[in-house]
C-alpha atoms as a PDB file:
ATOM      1  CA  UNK A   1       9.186  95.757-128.081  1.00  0.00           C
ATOM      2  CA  UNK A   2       6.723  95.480-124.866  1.00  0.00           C
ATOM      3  CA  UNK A   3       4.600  93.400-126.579  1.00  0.00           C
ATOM      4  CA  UNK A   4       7.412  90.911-127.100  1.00  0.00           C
ATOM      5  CA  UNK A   5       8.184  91.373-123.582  1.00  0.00           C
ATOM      6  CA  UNK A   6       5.399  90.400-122.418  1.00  0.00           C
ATOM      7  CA  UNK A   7       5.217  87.705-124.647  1.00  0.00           C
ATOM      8  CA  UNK A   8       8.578  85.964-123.833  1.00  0.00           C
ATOM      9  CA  UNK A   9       7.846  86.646-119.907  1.00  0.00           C
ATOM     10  CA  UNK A  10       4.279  84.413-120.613  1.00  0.00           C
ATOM     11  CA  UNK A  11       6.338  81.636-122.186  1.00  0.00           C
ATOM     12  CA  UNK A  12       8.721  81.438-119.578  1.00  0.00           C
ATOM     13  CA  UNK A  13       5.698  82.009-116.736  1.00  0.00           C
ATOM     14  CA  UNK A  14       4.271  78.636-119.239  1.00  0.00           C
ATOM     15  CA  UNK A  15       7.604  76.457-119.196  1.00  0.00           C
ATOM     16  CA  UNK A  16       8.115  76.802-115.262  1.00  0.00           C
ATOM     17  CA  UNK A  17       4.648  75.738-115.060  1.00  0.00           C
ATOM     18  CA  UNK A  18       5.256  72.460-117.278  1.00  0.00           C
ATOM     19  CA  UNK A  19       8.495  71.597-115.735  1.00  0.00           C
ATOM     20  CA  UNK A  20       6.740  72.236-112.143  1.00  0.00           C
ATOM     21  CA  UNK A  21       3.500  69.820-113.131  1.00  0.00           C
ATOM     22  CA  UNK A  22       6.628  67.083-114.723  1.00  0.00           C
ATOM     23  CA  UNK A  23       8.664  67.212-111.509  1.00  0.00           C
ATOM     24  CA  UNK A  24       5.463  66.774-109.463  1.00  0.00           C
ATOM     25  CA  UNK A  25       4.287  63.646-111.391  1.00  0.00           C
ATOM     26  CA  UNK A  26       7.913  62.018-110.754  1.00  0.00           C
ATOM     27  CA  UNK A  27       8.001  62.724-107.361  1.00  0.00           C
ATOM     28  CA  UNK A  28       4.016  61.349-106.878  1.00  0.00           C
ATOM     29  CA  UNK A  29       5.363  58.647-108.971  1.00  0.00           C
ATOM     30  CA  UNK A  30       8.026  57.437-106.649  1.00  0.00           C
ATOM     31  CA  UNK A  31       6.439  58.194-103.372  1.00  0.00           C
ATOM     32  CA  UNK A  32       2.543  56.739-104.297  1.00  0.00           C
ATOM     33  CA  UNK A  33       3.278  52.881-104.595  1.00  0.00           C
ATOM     34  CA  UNK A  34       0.891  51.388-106.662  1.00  0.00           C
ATOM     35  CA  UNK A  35      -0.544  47.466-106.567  1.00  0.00           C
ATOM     36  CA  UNK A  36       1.604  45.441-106.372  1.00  0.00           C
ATOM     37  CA  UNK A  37       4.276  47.792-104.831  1.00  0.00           C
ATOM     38  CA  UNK A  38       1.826  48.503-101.994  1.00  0.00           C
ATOM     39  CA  UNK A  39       1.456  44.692-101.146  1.00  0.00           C
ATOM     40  CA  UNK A  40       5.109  44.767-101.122  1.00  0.00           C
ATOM     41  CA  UNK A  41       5.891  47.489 -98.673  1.00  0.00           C
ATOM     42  CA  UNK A  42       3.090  46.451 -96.690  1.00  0.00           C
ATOM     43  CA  UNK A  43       4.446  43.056 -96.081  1.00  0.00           C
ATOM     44  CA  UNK A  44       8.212  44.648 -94.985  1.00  0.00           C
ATOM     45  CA  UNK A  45       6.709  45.897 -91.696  1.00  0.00           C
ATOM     46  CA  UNK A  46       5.369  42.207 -90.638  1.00  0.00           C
ATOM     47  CA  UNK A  47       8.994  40.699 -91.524  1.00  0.00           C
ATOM     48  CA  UNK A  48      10.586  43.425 -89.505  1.00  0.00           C
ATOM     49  CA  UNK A  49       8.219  42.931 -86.862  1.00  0.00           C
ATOM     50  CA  UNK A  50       9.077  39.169 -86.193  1.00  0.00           C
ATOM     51  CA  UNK A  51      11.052  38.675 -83.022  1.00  0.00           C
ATOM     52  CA  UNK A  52      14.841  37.992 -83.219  1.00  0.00           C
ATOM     53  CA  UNK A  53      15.687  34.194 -82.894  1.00  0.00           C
ATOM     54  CA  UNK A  54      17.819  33.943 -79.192  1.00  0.00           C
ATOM     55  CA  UNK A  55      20.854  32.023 -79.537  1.00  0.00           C
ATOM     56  CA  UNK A  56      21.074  29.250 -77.267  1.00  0.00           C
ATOM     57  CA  UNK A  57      23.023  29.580 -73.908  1.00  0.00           C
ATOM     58  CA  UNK A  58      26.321  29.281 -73.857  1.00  0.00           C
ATOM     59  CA  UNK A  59      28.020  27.976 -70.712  1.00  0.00           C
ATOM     60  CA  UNK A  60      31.293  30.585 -70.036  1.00  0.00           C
ATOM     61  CA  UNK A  61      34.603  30.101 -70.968  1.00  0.00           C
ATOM     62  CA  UNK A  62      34.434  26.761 -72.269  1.00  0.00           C
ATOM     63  CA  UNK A  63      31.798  26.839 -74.985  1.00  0.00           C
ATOM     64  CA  UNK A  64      29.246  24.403 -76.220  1.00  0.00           C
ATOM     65  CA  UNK A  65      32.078  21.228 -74.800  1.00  0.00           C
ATOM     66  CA  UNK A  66      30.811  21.653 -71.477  1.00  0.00           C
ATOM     67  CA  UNK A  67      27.568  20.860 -72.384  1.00  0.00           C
ATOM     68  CA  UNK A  68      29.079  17.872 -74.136  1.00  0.00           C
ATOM     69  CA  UNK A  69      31.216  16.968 -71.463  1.00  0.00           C
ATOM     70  CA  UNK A  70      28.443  17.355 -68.684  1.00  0.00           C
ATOM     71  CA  UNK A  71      26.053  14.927 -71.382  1.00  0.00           C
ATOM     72  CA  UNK A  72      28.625  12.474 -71.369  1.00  0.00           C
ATOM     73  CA  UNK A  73      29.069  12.428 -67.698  1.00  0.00           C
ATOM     74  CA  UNK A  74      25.176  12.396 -67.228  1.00  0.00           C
ATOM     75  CA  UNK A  75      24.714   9.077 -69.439  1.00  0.00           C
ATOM     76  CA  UNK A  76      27.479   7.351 -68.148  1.00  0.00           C
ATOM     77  CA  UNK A  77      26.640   5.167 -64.842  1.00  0.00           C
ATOM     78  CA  UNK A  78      26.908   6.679 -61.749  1.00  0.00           C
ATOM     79  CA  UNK A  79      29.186   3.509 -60.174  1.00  0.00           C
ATOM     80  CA  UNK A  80      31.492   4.184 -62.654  1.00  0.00           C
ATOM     81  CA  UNK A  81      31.911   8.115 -61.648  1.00  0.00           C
ATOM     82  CA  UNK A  82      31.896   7.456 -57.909  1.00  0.00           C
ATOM     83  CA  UNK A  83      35.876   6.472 -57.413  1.00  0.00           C
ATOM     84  CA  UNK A  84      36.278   3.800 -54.494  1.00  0.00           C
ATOM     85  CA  UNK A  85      38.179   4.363 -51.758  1.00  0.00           C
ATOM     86  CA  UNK A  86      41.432   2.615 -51.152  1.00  0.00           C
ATOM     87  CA  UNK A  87      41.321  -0.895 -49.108  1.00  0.00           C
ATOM     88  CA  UNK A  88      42.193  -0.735 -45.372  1.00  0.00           C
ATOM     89  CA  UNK A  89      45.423  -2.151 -44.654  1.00  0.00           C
ATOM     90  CA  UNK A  90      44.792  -6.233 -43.271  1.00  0.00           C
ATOM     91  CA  UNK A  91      47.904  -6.460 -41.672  1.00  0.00           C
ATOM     92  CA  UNK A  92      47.133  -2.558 -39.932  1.00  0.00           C
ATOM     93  CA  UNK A  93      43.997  -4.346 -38.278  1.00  0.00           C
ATOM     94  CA  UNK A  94      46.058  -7.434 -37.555  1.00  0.00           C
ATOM     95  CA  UNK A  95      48.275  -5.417 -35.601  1.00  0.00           C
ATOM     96  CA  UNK A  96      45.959  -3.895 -33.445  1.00  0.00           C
ATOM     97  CA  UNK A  97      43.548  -6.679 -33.131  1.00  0.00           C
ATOM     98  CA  UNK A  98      45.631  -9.696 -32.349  1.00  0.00           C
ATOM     99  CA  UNK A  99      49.508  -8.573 -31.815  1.00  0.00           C
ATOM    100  CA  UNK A 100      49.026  -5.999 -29.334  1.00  0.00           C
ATOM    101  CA  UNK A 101      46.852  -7.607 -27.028  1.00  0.00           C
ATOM    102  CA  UNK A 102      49.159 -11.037 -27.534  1.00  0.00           C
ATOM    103  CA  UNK A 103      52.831  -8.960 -27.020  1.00  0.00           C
ATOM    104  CA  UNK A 104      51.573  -6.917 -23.992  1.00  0.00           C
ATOM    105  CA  UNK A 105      50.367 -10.466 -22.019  1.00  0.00           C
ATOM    106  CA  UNK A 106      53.458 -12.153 -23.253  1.00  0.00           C
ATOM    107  CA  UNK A 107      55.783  -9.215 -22.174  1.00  0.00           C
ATOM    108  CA  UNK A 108      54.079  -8.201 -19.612  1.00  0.00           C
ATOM    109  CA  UNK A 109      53.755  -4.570 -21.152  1.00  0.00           C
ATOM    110  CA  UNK A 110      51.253  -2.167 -19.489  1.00  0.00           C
ATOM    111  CA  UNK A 111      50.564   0.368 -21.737  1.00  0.00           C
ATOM    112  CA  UNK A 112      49.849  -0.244 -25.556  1.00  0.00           C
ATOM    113  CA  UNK A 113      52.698   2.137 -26.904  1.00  0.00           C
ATOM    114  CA  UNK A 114      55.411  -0.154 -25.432  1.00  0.00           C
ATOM    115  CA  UNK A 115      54.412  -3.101 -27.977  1.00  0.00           C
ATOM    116  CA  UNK A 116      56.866  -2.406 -31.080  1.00  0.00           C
ATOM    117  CA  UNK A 117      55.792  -1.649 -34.230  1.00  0.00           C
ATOM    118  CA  UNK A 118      56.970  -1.127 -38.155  1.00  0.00           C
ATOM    119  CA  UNK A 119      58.787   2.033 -38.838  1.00  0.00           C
ATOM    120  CA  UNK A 120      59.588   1.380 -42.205  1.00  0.00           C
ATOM    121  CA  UNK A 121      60.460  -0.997 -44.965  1.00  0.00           C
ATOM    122  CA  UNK A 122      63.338  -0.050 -47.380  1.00  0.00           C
ATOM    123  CA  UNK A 123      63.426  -1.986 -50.676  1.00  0.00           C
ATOM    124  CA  UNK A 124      66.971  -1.756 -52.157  1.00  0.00           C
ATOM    125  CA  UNK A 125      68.753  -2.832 -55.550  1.00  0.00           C
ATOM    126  CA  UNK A 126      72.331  -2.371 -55.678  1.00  0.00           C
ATOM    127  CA  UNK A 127      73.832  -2.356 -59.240  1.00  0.00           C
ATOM    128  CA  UNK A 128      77.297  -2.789 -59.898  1.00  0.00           C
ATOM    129  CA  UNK A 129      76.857  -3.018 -63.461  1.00  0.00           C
ATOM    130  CA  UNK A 130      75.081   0.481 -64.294  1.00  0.00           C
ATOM    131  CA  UNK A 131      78.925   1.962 -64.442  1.00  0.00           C
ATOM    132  CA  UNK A 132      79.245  -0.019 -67.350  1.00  0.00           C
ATOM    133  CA  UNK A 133      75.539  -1.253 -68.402  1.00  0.00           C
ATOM    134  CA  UNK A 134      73.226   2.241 -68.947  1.00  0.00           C
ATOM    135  CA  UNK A 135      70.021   0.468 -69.288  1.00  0.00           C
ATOM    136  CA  UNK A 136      70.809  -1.423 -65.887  1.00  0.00           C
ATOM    137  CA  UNK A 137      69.402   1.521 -64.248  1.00  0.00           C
ATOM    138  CA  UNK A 138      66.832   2.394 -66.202  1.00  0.00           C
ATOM    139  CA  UNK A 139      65.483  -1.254 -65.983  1.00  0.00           C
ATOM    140  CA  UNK A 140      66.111  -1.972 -62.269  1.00  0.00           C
ATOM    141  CA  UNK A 141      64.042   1.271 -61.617  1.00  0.00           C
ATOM    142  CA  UNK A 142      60.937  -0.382 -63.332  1.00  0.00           C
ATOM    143  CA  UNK A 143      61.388  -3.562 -61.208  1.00  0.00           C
ATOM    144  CA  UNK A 144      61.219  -1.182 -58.146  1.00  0.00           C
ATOM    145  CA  UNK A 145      58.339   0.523 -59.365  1.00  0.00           C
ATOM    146  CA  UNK A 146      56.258  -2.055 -60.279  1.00  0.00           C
ATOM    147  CA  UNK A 147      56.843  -4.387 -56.896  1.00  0.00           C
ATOM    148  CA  UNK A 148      56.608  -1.664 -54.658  1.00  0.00           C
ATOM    149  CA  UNK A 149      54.090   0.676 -56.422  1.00  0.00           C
ATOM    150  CA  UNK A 150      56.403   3.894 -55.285  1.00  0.00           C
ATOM    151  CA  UNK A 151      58.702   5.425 -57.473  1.00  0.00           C
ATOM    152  CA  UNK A 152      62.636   5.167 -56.177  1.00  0.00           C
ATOM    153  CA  UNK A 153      65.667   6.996 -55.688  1.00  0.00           C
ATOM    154  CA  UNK A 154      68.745   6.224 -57.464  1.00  0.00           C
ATOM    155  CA  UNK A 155      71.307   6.365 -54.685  1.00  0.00           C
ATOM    156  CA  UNK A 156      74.870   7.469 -55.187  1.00  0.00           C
ATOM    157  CA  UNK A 157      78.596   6.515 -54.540  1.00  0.00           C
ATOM    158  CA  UNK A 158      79.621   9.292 -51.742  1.00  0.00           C
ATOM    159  CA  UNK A 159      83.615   9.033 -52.251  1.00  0.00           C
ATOM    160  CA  UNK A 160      86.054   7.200 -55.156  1.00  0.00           C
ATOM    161  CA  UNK A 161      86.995   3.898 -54.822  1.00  0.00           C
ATOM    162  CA  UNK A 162      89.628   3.200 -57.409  1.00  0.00           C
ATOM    163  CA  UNK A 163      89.637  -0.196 -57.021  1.00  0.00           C
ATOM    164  CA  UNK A 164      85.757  -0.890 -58.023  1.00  0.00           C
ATOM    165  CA  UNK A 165      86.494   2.251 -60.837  1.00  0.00           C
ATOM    166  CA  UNK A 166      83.824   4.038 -58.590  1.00  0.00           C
ATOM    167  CA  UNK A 167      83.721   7.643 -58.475  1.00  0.00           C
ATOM    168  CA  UNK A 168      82.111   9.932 -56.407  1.00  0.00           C
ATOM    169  CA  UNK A 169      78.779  10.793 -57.367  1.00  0.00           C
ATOM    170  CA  UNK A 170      78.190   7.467 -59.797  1.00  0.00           C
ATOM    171  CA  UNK A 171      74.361   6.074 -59.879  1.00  0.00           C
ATOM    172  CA  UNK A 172      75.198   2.513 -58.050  1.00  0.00           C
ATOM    173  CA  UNK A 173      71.624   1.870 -56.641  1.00  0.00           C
ATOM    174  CA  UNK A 174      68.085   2.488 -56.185  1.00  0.00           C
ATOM    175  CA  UNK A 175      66.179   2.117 -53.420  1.00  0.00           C
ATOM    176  CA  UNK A 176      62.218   2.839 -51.974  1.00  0.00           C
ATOM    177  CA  UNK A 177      61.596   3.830 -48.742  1.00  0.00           C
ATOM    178  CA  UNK A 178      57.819   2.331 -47.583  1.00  0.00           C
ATOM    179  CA  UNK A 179      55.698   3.733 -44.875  1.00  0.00           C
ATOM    180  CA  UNK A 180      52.143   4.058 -43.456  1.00  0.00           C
ATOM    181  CA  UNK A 181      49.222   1.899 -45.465  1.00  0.00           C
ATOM    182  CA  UNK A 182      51.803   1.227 -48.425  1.00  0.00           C
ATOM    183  CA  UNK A 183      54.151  -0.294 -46.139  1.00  0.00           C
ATOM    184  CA  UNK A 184      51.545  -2.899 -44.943  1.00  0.00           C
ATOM    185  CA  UNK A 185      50.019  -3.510 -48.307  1.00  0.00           C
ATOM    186  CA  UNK A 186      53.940  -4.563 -49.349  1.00  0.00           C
ATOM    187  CA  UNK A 187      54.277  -6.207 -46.303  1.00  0.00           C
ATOM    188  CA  UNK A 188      51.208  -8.495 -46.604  1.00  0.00           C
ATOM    189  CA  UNK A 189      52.197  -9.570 -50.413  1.00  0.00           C
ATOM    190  CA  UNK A 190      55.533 -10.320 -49.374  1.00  0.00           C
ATOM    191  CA  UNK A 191      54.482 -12.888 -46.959  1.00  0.00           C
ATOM    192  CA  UNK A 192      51.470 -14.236 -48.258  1.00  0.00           C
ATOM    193  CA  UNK A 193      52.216 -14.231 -52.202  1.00  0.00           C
ATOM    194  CA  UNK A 194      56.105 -13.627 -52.497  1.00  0.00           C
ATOM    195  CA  UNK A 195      57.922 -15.740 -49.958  1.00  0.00           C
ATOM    196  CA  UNK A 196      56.340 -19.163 -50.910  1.00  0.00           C
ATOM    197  CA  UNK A 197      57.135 -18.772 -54.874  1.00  0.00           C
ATOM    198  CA  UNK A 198      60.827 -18.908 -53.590  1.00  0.00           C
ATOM    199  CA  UNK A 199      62.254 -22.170 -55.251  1.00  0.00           C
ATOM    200  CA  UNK A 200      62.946 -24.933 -52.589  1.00  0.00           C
ATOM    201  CA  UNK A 201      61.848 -22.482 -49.498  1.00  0.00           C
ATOM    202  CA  UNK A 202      62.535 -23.879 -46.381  1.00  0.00           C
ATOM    203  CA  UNK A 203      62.013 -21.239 -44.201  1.00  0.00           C
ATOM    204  CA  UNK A 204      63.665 -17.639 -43.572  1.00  0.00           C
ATOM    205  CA  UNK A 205      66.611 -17.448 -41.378  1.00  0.00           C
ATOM    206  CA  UNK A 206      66.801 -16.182 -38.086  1.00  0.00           C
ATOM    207  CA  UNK A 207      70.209 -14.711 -38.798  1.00  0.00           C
ATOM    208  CA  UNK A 208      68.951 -11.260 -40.212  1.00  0.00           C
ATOM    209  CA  UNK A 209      68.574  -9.487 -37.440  1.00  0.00           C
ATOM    210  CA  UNK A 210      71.243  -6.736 -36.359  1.00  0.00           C
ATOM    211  CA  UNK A 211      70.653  -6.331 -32.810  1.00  0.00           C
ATOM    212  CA  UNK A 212      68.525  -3.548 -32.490  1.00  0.00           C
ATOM    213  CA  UNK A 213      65.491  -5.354 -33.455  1.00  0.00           C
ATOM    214  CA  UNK A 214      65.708  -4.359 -37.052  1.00  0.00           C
ATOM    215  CA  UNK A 215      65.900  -7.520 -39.889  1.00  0.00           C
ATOM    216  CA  UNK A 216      67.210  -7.588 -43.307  1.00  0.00           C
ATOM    217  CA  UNK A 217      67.012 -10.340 -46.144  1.00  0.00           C
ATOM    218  CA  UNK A 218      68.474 -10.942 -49.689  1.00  0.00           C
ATOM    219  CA  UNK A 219      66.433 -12.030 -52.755  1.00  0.00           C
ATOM    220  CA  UNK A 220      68.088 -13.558 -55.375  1.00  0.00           C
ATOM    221  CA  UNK A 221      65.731 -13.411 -58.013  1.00  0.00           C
ATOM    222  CA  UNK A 222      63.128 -10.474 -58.464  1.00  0.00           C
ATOM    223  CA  UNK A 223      60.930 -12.470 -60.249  1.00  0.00           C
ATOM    224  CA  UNK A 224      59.285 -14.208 -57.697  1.00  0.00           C
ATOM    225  CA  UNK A 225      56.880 -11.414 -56.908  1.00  0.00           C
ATOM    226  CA  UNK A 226      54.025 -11.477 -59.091  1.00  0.00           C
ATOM    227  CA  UNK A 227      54.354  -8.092 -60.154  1.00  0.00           C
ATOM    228  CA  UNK A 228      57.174  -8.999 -62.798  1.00  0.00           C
ATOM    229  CA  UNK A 229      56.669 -10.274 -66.008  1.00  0.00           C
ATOM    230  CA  UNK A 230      59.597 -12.928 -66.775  1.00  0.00           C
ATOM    231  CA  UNK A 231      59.323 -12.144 -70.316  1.00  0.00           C
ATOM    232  CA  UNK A 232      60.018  -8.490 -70.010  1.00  0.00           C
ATOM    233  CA  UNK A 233      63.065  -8.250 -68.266  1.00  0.00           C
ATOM    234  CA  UNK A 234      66.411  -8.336 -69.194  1.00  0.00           C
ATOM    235  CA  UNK A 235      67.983 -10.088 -66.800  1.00  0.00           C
ATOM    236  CA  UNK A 236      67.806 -11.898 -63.223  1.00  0.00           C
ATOM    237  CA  UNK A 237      68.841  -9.361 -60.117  1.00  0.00           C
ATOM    238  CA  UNK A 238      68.621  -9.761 -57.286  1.00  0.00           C
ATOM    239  CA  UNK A 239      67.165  -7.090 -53.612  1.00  0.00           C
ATOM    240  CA  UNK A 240      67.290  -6.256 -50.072  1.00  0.00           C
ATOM    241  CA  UNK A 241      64.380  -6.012 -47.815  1.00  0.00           C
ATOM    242  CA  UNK A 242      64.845  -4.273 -44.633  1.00  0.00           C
ATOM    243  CA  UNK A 243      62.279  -4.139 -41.789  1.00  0.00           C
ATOM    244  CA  UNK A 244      62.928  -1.554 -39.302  1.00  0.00           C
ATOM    245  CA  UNK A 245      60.853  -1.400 -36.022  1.00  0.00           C
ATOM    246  CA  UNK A 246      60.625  -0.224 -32.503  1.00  0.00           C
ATOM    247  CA  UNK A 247      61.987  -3.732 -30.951  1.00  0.00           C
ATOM    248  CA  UNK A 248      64.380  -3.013 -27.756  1.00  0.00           C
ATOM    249  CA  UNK A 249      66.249  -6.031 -28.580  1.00  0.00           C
ATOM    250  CA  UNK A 250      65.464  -9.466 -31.622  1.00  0.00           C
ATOM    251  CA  UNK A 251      63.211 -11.510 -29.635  1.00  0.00           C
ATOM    252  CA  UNK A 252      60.537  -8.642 -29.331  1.00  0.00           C
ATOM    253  CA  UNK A 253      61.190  -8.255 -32.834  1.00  0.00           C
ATOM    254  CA  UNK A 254      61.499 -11.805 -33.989  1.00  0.00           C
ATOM    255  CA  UNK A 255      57.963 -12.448 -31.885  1.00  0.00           C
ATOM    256  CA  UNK A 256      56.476  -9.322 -33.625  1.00  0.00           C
ATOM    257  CA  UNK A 257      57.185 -10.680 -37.089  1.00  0.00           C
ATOM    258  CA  UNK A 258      56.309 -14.401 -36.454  1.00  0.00           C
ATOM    259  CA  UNK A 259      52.695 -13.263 -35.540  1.00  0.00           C
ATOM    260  CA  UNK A 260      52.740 -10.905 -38.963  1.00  0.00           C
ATOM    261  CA  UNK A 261      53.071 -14.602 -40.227  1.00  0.00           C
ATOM    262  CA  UNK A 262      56.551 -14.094 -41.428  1.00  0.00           C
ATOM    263  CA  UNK A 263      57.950 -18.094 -41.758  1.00  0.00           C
ATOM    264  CA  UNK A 264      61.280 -18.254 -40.131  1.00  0.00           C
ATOM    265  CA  UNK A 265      63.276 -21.780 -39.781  1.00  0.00           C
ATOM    266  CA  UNK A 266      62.246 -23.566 -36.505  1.00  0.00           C
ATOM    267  CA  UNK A 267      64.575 -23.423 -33.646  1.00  0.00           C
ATOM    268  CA  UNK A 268      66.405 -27.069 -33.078  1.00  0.00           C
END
């Protein structure tokens, strides 16, 4: 029996030994590359080693259009980016050139502030027909806009007429109110390109005025400033200018507007 003993205890002693010697040559195996494998994992390291490519800059918020956008703006010409300003006023300068000094020796005014001046012109369209018509409104409001270059108001009946089927509250008008540099740019069409396209214009009457030194005068027709298209409206209407100044009394006034170059009828 203890020879067998010792005989089975070498065996095992000789198959731990074989297993131990297998194990080793798999694990040299896998961690000894060989040729080609060694070229391999050599070359991993340089790959690795190569610097990250940087993304390019991105402007914040907006992205890669800004760039675009600021491109765009740099190729296009630099007249067309640089807005102009807006024309000074000919009849302002007229008005402070030429009327003043003329009124004050005429009048005999001492100070500059006495010479009246333009407050305001109101441009209105009274329409009869929007209580029946509902494009009346909408198309008389275009007129307005275009002539004057303001939007208007759409004024309102303030009490019931039953006669005219008016309520209270009814759109019956629209009108624009025009001061400061607009006021003189409307002013200086209206005399120099408006009035004269009047058919058989003989002259503005001096009947206008109200007293006060403030003058009012019906168009017929809308189109005769140059602003409306015949082809585009729907029908003829006609307006009310009224140009309110400073005037004590008409002939200041009437003076004031003659040397604006407004063509009233000649005195017989």
């Amino acid at each position: 029996m203890p020879d067998n003993e010792e005989e089975m205890e070498q065996s095992d002693q000789e198959a731990a030994e074989t297993i131990w010697e297998e194990t080793s040559e798999t694990v040299a195996e896998v961690t000894e590359p060989t040729g080609e494998e060694a070229s391999e994992t050599t070359e991993v390291p340089a790959e690795e080693a190569a610097p990250p490519r940087r993304r390019a800059a991105r402007t914040p918020r907006t992205g890669t259009r800004a760039a675009q956008g600021a491109a765009a703006v740099a190729d296009a010409p630099a007249e067309a980016s640089a807005e102009e300003p807006p024309p000074t006023p000919r009849m302002r300068d007229l008005y402070r050139e030429e009327i003043v000094p003329t009124m004050m020796r005429e009048f005999g005014f001492t100070n500059p502030m006495q010479v009246p001046r333009i407050q305001k012109i109101v441009v209105n369209i009274g329409l009869g027909e929007a209580l029946t018509n509902g494009r009346a409104m909408e198309s008389a409001t275009g007129d307005l806009t275009a002539i004057t270059g303001q939007k208007p108001i759409i004024t309102r009946a303030r009490k019931s007429i039953a006669g005219f089927k008016i309520r209270e509250g009814n759109p019956i008008g629209t009108c624009v109110t025009l001061r400061g540099a607009r006021m003189y740019h409307f002013l200086e069409r209206f005399i120099n390109m408006s009035l004269p396209r009047i058919r058989d214009f003989r002259g503005i009457p001096r009947r206008g005025f109200d007293g006060r030194g403030n003058f009012s005068l019906g168009i017929r027709e809308q189109i005769i400033f140059p602003e409306i298209d015949y082809n585009s409206i729907d029908r003829i209407r006609g307006l009310q200018v009224t140009i309110t100044t400073t005037a004590q009394d008409d002939a200041m006034a009437t003076r004031m507007l003659e040397l604006y170059g407004m063509p009233f009828v000649r005195e017989v």
